[in-house]
PDB file of N, CA and C in Angstrom:
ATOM      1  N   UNK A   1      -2.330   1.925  -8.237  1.00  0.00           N
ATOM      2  CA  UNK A   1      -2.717   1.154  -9.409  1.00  0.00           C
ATOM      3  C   UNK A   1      -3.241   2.072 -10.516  1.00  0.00           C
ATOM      4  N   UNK A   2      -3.562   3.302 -10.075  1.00  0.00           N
ATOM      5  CA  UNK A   2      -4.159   4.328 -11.265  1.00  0.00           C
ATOM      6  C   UNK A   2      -2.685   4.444 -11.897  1.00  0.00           C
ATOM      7  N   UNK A   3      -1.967   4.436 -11.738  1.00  0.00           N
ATOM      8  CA  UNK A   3      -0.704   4.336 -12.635  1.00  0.00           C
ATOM      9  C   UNK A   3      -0.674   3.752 -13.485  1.00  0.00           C
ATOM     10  N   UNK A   4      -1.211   2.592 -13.130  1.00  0.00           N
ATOM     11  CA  UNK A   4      -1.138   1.222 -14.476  1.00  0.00           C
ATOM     12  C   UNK A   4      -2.122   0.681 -15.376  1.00  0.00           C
ATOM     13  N   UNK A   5      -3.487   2.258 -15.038  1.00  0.00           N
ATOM     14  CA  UNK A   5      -4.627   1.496 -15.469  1.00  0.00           C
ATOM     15  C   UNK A   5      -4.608   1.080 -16.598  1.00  0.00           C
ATOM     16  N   UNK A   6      -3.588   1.633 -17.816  1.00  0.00           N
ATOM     17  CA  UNK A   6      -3.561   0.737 -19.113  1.00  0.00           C
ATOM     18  C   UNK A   6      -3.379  -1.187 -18.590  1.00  0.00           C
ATOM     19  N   UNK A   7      -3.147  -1.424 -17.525  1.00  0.00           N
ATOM     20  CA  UNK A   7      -2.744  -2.889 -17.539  1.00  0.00           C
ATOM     21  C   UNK A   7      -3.622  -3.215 -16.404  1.00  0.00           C
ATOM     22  N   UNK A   8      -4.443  -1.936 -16.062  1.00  0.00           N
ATOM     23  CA  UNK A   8      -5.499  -3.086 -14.448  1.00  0.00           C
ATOM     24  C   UNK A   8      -6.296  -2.263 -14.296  1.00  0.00           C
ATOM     25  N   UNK A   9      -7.635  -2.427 -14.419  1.00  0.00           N
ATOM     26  CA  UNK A   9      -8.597  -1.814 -13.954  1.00  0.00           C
ATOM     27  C   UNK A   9      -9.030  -1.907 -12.379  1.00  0.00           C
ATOM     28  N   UNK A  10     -10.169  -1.120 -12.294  1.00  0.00           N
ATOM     29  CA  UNK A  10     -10.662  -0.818 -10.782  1.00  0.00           C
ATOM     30  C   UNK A  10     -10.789  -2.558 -10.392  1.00  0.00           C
ATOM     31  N   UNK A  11     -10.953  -3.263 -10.939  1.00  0.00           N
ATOM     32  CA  UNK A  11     -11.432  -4.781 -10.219  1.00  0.00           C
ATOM     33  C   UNK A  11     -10.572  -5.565 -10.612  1.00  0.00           C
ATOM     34  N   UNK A  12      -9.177  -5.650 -10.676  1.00  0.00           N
ATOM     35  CA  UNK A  12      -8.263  -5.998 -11.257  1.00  0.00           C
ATOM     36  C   UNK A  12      -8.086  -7.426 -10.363  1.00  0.00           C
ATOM     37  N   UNK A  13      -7.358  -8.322 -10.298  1.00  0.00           N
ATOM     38  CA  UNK A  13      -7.083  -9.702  -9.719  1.00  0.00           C
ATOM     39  C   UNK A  13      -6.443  -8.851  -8.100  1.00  0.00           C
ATOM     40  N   UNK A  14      -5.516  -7.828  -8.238  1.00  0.00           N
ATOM     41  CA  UNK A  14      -4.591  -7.536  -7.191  1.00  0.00           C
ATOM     42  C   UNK A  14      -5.452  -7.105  -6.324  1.00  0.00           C
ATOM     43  N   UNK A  15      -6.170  -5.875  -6.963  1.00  0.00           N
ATOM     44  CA  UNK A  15      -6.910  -5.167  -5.998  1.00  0.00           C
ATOM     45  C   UNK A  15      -8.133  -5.732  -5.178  1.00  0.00           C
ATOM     46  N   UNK A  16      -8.725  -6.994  -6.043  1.00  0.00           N
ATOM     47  CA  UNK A  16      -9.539  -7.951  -5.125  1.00  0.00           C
ATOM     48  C   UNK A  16      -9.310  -8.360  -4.125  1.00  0.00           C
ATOM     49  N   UNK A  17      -8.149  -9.021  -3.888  1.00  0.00           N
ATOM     50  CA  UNK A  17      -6.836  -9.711  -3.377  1.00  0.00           C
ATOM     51  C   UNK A  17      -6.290  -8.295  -1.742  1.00  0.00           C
ATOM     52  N   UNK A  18      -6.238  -7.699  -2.386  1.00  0.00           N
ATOM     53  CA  UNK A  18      -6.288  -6.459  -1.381  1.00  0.00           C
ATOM     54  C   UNK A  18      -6.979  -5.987  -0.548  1.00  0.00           C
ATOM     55  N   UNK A  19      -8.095  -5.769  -1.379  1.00  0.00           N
ATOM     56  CA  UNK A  19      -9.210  -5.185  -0.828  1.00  0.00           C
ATOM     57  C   UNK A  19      -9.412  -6.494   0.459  1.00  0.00           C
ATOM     58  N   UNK A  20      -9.794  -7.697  -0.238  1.00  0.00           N
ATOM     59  CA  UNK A  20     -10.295  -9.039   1.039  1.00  0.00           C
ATOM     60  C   UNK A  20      -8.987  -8.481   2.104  1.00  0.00           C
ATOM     61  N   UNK A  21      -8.025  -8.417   1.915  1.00  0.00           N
ATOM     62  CA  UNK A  21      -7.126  -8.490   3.291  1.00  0.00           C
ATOM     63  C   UNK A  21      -7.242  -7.139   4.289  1.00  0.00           C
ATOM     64  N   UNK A  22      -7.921  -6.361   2.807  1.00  0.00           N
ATOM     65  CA  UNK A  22      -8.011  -4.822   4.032  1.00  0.00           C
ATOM     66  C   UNK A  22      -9.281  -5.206   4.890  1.00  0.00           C
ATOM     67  N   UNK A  23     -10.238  -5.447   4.343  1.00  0.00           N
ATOM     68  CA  UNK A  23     -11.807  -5.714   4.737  1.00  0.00           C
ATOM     69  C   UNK A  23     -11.415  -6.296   6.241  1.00  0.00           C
ATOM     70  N   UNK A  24     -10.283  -7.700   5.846  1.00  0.00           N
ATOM     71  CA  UNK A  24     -10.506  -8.679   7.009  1.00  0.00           C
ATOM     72  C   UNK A  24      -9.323  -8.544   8.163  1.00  0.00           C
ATOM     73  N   UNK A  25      -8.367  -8.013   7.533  1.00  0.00           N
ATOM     74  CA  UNK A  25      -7.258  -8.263   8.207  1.00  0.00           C
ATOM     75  C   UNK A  25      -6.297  -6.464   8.821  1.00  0.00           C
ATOM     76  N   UNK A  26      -6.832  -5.269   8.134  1.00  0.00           N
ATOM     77  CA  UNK A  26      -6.413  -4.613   8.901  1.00  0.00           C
ATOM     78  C   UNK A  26      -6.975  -3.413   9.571  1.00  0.00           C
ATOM     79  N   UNK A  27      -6.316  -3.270  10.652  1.00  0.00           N
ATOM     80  CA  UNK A  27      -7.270  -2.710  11.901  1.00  0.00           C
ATOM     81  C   UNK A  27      -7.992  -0.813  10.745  1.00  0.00           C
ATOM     82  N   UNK A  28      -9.077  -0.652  11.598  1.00  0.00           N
ATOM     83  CA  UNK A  28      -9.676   0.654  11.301  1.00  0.00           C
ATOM     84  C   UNK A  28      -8.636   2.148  11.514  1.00  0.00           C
ATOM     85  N   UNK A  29      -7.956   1.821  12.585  1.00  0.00           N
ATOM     86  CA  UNK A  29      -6.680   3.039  12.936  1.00  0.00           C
ATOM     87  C   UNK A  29      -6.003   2.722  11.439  1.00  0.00           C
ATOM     88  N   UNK A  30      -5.415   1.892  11.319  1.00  0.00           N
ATOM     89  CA  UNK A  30      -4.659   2.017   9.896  1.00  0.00           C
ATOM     90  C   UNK A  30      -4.896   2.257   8.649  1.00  0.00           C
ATOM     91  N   UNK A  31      -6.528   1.548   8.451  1.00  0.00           N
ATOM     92  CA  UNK A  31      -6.987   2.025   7.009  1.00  0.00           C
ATOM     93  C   UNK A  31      -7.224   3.706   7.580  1.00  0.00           C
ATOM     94  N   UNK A  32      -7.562   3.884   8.277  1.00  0.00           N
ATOM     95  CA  UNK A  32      -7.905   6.031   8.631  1.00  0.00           C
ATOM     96  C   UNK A  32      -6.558   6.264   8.047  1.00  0.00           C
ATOM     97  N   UNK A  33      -5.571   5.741   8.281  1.00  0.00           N
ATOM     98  CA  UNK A  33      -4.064   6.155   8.412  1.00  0.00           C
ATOM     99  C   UNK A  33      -3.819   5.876   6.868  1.00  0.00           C
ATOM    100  N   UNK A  34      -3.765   5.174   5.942  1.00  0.00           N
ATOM    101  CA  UNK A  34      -3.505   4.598   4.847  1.00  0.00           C
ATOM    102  C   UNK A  34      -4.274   5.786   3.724  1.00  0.00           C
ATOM    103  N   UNK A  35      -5.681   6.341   4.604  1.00  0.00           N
ATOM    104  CA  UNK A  35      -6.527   6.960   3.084  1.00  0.00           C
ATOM    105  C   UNK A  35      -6.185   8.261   3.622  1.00  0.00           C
ATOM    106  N   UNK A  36      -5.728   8.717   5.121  1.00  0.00           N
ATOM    107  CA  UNK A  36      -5.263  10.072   4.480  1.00  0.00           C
ATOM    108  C   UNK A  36      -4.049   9.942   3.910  1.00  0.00           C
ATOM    109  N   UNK A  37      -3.300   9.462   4.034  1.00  0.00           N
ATOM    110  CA  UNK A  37      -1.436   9.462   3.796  1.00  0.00           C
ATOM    111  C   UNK A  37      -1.286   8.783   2.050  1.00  0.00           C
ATOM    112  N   UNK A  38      -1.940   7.935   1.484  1.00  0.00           N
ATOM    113  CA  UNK A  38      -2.322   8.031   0.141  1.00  0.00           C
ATOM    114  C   UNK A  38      -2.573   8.748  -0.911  1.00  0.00           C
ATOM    115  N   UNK A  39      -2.978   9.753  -0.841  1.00  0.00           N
ATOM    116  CA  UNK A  39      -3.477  10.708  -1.371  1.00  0.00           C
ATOM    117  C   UNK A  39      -2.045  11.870  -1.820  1.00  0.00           C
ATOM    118  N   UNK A  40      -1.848  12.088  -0.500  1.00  0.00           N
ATOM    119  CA  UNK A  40      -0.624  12.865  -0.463  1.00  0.00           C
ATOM    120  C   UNK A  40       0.577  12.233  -0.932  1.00  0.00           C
ATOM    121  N   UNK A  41       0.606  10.863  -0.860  1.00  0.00           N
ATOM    122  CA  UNK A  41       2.176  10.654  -1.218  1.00  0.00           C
ATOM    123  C   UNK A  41       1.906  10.248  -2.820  1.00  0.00           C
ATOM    124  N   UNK A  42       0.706   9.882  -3.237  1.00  0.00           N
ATOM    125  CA  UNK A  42       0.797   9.842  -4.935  1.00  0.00           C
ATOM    126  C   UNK A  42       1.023  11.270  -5.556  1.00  0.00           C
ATOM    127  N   UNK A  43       0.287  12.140  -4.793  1.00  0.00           N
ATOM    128  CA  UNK A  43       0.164  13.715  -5.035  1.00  0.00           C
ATOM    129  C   UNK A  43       2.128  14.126  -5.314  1.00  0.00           C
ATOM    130  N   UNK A  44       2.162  13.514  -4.376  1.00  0.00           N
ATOM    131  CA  UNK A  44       3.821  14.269  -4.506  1.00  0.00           C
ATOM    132  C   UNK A  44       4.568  13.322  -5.205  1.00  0.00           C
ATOM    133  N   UNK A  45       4.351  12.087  -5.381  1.00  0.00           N
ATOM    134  CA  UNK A  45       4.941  11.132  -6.473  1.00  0.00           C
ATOM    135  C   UNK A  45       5.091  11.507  -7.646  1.00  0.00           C
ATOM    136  N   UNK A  46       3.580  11.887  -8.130  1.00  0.00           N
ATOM    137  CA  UNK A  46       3.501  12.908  -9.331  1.00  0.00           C
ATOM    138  C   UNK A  46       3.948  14.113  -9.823  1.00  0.00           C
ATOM    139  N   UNK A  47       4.445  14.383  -9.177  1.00  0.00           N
ATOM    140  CA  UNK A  47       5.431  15.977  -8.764  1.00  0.00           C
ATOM    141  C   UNK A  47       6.757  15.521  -9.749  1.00  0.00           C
ATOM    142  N   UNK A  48       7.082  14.340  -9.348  1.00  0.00           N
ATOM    143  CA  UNK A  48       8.661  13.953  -9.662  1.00  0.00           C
ATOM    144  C   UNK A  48       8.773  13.101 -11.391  1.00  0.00           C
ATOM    145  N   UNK A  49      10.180  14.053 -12.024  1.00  0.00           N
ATOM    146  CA  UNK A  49      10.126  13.137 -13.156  1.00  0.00           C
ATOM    147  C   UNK A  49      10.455  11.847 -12.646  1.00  0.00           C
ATOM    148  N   UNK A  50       9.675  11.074 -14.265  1.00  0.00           N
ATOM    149  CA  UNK A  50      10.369   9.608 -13.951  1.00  0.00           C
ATOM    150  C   UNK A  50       9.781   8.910 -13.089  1.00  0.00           C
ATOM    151  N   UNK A  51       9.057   9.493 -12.280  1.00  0.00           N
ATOM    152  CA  UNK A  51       8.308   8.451 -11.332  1.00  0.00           C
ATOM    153  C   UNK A  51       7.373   6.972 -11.674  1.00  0.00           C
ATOM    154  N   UNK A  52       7.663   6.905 -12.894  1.00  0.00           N
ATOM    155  CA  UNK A  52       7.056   5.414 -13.451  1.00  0.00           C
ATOM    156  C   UNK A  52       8.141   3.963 -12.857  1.00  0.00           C
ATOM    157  N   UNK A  53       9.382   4.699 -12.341  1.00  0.00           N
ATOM    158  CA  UNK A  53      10.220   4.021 -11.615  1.00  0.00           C
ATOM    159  C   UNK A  53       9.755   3.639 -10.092  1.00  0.00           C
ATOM    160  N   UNK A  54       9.681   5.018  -9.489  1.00  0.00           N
ATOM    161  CA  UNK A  54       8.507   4.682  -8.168  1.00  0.00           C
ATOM    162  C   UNK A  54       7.996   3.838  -8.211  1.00  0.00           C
ATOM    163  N   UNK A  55       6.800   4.076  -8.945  1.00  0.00           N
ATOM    164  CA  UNK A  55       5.516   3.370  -9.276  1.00  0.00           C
ATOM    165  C   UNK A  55       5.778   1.708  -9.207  1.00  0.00           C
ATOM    166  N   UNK A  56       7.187   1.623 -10.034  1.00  0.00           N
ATOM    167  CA  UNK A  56       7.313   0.054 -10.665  1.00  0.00           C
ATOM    168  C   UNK A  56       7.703  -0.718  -9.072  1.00  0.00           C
ATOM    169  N   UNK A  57       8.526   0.095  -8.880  1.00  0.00           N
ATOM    170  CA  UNK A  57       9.259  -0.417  -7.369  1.00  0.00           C
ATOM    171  C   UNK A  57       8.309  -0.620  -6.219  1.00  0.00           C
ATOM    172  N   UNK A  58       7.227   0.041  -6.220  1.00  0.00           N
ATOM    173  CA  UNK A  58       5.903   0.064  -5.167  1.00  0.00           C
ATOM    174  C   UNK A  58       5.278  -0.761  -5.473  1.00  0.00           C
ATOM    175  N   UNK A  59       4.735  -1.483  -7.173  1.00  0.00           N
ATOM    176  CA  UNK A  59       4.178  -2.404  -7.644  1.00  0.00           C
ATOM    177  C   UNK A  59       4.878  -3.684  -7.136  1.00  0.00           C
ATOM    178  N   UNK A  60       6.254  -3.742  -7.634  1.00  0.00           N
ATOM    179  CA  UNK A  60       6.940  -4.844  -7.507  1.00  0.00           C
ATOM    180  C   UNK A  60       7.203  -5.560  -6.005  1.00  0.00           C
ATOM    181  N   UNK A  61       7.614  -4.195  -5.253  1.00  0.00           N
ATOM    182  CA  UNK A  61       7.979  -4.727  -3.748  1.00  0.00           C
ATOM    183  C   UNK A  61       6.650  -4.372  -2.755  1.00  0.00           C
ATOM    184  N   UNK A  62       5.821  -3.785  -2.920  1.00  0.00           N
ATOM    185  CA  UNK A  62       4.599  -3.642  -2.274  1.00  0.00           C
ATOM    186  C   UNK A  62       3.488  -4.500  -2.379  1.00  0.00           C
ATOM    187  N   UNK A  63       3.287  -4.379  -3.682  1.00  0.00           N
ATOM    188  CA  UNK A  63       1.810  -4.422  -4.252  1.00  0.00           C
ATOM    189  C   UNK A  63       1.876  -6.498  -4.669  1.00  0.00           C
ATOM    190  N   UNK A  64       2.958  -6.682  -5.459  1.00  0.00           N
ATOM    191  CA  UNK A  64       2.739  -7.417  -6.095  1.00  0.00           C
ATOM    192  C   UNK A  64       3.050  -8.935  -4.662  1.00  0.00           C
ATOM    193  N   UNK A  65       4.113  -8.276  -3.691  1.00  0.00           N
ATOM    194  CA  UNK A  65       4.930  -9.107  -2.687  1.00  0.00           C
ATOM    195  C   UNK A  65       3.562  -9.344  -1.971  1.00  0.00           C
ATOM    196  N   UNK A  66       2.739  -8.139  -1.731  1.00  0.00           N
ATOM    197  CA  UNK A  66       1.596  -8.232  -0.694  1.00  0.00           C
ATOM    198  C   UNK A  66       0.681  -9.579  -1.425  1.00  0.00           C
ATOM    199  N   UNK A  67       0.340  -9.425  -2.547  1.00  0.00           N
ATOM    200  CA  UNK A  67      -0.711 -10.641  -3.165  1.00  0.00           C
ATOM    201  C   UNK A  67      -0.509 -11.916  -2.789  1.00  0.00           C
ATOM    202  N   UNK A  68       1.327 -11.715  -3.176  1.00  0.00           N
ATOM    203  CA  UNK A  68       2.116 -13.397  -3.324  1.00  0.00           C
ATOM    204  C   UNK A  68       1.821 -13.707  -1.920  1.00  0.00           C
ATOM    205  N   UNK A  69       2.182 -13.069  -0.644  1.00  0.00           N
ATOM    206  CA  UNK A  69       1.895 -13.458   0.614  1.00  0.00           C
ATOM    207  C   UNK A  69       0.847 -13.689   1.338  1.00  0.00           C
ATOM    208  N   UNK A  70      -0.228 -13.068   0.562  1.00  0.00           N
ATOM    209  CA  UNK A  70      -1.709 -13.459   0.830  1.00  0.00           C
ATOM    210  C   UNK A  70      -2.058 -14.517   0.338  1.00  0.00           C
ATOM    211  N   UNK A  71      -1.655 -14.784  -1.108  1.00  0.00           N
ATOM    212  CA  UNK A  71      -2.098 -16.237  -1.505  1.00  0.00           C
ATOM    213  C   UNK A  71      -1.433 -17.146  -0.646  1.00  0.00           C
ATOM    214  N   UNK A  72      -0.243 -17.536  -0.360  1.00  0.00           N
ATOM    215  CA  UNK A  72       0.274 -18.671   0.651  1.00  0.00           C
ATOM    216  C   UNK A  72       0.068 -18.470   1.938  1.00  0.00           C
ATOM    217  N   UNK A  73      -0.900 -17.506   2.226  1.00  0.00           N
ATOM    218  CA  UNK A  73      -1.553 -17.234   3.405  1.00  0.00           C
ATOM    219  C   UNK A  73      -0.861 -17.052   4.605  1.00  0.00           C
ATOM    220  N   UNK A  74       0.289 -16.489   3.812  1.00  0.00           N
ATOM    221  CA  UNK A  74       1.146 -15.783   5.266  1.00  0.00           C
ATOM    222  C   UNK A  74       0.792 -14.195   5.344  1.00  0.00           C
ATOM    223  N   UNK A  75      -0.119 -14.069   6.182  1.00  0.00           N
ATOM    224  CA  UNK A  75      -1.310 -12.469   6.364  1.00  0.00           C
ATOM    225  C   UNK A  75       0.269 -11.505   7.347  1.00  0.00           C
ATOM    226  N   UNK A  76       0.669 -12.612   8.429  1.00  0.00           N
ATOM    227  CA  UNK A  76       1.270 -11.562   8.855  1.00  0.00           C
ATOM    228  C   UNK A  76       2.918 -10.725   8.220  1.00  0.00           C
ATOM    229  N   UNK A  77       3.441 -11.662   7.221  1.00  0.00           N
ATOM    230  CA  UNK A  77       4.389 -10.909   6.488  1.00  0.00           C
ATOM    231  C   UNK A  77       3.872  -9.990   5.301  1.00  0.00           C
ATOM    232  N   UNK A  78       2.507 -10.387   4.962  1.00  0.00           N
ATOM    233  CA  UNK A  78       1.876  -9.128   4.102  1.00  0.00           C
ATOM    234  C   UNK A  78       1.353  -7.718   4.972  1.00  0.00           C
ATOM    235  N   UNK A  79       0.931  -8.232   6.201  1.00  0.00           N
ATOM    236  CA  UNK A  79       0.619  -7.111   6.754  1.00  0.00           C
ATOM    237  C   UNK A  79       1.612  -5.876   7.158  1.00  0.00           C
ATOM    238  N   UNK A  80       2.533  -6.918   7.402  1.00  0.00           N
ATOM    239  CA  UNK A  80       4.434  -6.087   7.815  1.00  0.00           C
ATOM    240  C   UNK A  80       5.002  -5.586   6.610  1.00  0.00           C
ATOM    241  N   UNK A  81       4.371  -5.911   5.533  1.00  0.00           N
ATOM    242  CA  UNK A  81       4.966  -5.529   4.111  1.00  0.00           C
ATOM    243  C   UNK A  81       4.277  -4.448   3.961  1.00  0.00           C
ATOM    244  N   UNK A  82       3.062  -4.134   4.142  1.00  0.00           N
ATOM    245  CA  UNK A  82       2.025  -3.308   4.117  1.00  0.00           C
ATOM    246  C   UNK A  82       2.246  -1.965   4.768  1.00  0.00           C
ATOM    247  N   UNK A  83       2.248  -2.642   6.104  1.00  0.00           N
ATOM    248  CA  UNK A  83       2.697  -1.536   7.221  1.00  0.00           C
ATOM    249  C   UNK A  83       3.815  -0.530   7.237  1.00  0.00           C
ATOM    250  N   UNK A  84       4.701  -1.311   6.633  1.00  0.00           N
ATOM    251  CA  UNK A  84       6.381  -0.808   6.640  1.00  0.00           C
ATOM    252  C   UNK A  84       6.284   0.055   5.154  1.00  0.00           C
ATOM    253  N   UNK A  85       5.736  -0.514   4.498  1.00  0.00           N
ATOM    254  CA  UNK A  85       6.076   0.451   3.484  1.00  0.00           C
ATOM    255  C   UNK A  85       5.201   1.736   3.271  1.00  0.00           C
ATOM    256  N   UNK A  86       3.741   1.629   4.133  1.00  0.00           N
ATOM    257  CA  UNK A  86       3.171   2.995   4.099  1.00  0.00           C
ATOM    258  C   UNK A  86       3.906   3.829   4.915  1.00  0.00           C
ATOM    259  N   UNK A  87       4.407   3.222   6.119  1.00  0.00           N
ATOM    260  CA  UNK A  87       5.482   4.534   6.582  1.00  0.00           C
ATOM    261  C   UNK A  87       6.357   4.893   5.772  1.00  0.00           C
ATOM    262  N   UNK A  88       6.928   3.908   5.356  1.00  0.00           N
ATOM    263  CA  UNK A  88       7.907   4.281   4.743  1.00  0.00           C
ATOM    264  C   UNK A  88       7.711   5.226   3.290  1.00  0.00           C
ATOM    265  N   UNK A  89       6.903   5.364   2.587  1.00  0.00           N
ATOM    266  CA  UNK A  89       6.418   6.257   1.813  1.00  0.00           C
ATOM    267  C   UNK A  89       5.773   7.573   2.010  1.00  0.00           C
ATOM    268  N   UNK A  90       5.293   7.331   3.418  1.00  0.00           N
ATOM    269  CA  UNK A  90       4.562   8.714   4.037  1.00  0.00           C
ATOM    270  C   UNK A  90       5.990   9.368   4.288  1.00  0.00           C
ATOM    271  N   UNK A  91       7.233   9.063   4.755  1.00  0.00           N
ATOM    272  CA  UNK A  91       8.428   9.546   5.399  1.00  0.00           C
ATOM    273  C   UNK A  91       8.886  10.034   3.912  1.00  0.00           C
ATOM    274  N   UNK A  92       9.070   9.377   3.158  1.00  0.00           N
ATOM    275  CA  UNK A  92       9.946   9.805   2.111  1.00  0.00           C
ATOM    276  C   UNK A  92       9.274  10.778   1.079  1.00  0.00           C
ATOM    277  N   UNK A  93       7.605  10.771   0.875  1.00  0.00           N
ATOM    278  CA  UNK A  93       6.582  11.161  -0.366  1.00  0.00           C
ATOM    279  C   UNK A  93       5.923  12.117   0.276  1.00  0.00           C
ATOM    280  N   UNK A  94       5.395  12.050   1.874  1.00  0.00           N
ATOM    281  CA  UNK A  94       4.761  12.500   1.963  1.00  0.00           C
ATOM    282  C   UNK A  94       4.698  13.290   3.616  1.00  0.00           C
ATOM    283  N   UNK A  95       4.540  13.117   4.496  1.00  0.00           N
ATOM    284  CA  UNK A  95       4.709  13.928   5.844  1.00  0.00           C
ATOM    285  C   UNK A  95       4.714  13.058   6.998  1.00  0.00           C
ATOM    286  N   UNK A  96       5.627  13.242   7.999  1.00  0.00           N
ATOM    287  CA  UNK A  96       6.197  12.613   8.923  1.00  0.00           C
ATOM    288  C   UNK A  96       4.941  11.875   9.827  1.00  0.00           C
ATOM    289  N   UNK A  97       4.138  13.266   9.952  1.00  0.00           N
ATOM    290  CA  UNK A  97       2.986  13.514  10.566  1.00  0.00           C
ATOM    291  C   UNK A  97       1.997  11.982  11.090  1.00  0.00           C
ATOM    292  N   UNK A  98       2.354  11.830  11.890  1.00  0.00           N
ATOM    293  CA  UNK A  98       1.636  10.431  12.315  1.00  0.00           C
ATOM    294  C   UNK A  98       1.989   9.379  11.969  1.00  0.00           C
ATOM    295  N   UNK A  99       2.907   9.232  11.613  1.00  0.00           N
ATOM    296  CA  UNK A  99       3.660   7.658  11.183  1.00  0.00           C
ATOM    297  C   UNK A  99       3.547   6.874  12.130  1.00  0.00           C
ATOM    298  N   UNK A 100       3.478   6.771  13.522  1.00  0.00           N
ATOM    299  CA  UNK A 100       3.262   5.782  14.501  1.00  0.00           C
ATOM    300  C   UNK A 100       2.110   5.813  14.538  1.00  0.00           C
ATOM    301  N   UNK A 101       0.994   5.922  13.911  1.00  0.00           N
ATOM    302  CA  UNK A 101      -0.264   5.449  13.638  1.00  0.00           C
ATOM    303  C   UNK A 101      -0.613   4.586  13.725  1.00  0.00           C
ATOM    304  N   UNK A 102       0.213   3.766  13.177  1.00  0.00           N
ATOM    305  CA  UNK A 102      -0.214   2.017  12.913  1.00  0.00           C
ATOM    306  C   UNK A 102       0.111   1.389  13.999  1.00  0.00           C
ATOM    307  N   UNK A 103      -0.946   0.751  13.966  1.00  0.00           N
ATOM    308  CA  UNK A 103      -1.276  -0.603  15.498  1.00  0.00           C
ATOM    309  C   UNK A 103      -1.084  -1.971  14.725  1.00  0.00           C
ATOM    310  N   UNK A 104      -0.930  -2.819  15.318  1.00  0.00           N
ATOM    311  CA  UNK A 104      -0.311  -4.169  14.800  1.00  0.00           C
ATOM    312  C   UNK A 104      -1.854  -5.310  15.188  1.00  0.00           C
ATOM    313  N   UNK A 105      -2.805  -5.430  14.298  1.00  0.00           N
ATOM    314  CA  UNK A 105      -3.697  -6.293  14.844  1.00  0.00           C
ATOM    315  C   UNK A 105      -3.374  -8.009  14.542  1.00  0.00           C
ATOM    316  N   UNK A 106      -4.024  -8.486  15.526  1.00  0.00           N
ATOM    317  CA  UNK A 106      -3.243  -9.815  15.015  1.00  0.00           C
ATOM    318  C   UNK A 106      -3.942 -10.698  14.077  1.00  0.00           C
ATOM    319  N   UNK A 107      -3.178 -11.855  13.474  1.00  0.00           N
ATOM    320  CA  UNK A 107      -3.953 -11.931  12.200  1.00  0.00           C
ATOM    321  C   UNK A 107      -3.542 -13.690  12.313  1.00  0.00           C
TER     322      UNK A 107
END
């Protein structure tokens, strides 16, 4: 979201929305897993021209899909949306290195 801060600040509607589902809904192995592997894959996002395309595509199919599925309170296709795409960004942005990290808590 630091990408977009012209359009969302730190307390933005999404990141509220986020934050409640991280707080409640996903396990401690994964947020460990999420804040190191974050770091690194924006790090190398930023590396690449053009990456405001990234960005849009992570907003659109990540960020924005995760909210919509939290509001109609389907937790476990946001969580699978969640899940799948931090691997999937650690694989492609950032390092292989622990990708089976993630545990599936139930929700």
């Amino acid at each position: 979201m630091r990408h977009f801060k012209e359009n969302f600040d730190d307390n933005c509607y999404e990141l509220q929305v986020l934050r409640w589902f991280r707080d409640n809904f996903v396990s401690e192995r994964n947020k460990e897993y999420y804040y190191e592997m974050a770091p690194i894959i924006v790090k190398n996002i930023e590396k690449i021209d053009g990456n405001n395309k990234i960005y849009n595509y992570i907003y659109e199919n990540v960020i924005d899909a995760s909210v919509k599925a939290i509001e109609k309170g389907d937790y476990e296709s946001a969580y699978n949306r969640y899940k799948s795409s931090v691997v999937a960004l650690a694989e492609q942005f950032g390092t292989r290195k622990n990708n089976n990290a993630f545990v599936k808590k139930k929700v």
